[in-house]
Protein backbone atom coordinates (compact mmCIF):
# COMPACT_ATOMS: atom_id res chain seq x y z
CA UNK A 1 109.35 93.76 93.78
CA UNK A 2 109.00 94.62 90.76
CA UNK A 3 105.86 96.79 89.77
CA UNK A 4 104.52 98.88 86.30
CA UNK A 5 102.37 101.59 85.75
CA UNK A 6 99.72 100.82 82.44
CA UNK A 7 97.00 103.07 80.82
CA UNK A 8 93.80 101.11 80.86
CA UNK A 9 90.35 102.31 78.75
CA UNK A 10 89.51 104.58 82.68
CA UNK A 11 93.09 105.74 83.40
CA UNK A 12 95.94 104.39 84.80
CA UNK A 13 96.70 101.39 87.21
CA UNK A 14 99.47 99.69 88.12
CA UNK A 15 100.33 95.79 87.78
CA UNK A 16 102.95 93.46 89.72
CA UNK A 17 105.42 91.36 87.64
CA UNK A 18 103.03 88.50 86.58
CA UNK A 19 100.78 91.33 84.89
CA UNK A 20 98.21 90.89 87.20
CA UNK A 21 96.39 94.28 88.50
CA UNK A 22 97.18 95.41 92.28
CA UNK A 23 95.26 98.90 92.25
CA UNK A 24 92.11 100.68 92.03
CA UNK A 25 92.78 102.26 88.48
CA UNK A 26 93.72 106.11 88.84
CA UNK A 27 92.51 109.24 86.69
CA UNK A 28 96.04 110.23 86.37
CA UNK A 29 99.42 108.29 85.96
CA UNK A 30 100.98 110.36 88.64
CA UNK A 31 98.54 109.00 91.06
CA UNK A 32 99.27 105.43 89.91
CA UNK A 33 102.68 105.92 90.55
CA UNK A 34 102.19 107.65 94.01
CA UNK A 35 100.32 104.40 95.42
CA UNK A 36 102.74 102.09 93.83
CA UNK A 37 105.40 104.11 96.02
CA UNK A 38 103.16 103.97 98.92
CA UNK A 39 102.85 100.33 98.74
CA UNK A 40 106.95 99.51 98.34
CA UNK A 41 107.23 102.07 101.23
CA UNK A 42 105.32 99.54 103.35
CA UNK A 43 107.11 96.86 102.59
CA UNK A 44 110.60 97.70 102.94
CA UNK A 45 112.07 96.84 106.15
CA UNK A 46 111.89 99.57 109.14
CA UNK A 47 111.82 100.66 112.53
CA UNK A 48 109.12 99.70 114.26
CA UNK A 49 107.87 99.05 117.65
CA UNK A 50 106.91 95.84 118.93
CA UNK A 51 103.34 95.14 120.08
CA UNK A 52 103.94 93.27 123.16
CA UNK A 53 106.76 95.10 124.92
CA UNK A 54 106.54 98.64 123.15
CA UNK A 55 110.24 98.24 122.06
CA UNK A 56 111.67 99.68 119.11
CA UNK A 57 113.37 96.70 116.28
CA UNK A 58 114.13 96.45 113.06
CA UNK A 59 111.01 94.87 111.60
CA UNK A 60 111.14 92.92 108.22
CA UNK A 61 107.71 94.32 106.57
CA UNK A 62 104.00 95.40 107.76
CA UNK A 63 103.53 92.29 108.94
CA UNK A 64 106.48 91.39 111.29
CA UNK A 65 104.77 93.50 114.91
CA UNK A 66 106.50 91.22 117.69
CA UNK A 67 110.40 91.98 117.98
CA UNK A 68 112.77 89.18 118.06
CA UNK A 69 112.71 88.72 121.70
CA UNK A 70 108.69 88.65 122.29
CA UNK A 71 108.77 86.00 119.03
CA UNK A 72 110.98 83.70 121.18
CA UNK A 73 109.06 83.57 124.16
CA UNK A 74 105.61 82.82 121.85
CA UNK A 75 106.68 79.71 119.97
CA UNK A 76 103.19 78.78 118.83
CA UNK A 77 100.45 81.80 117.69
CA UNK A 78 100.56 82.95 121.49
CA UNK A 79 97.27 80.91 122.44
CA UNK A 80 98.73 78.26 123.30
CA UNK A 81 96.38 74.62 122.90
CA UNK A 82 95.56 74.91 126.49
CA UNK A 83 94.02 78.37 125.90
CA UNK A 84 92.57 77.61 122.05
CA UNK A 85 89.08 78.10 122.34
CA UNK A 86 86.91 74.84 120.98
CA UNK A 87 84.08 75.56 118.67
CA UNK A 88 81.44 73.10 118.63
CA UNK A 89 78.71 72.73 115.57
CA UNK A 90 75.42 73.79 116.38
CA UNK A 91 74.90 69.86 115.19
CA UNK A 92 74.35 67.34 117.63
């Protein structure tokens, strides 16, 4: 991932490869370039431990929480259609 740090007419912000802006825009381009590292520190792939059984795996990014093992025995999003709740419209 690929990311730049740009002055703009408040500071400094920082802006993925498309050129799009990703941050809040920073007094100082040392602070741009702090959150930038923040956010790729996030992202890269760590140790984590799961949320279900408290186990410790190597977890592809912030979002990956449930280690290999827990994934397997929740095929669906872990409700299940028996247990999805119904919501019904006000509107009869």
């Amino acid at each position: 991932m690929a990311y730049s740090v740009v002055p703009t007419p408040l500071g400094w912000s920082v802006k993925n490869a498309a050129r799009e802006r990703i941050s809040p825009v920073f007094h100082s381009r040392e602070a741009a370039i702090d959150w930038a590292a923040r956010r790729i520190e996030r992202t890269v792939p760590q140790e984590r431990h799961c949320l279900a059984c408290q186990r410790p795996f190597r977890s592809a990014g912030i979002q990956n929480r449930l280690c290999p093992h827990c994934c397997s025995q929740r095929p669906d999003d872990g409700l299940g259609d028996a247990q999805r709740p119904i919501i019904k419209s006000r509107r009869t």
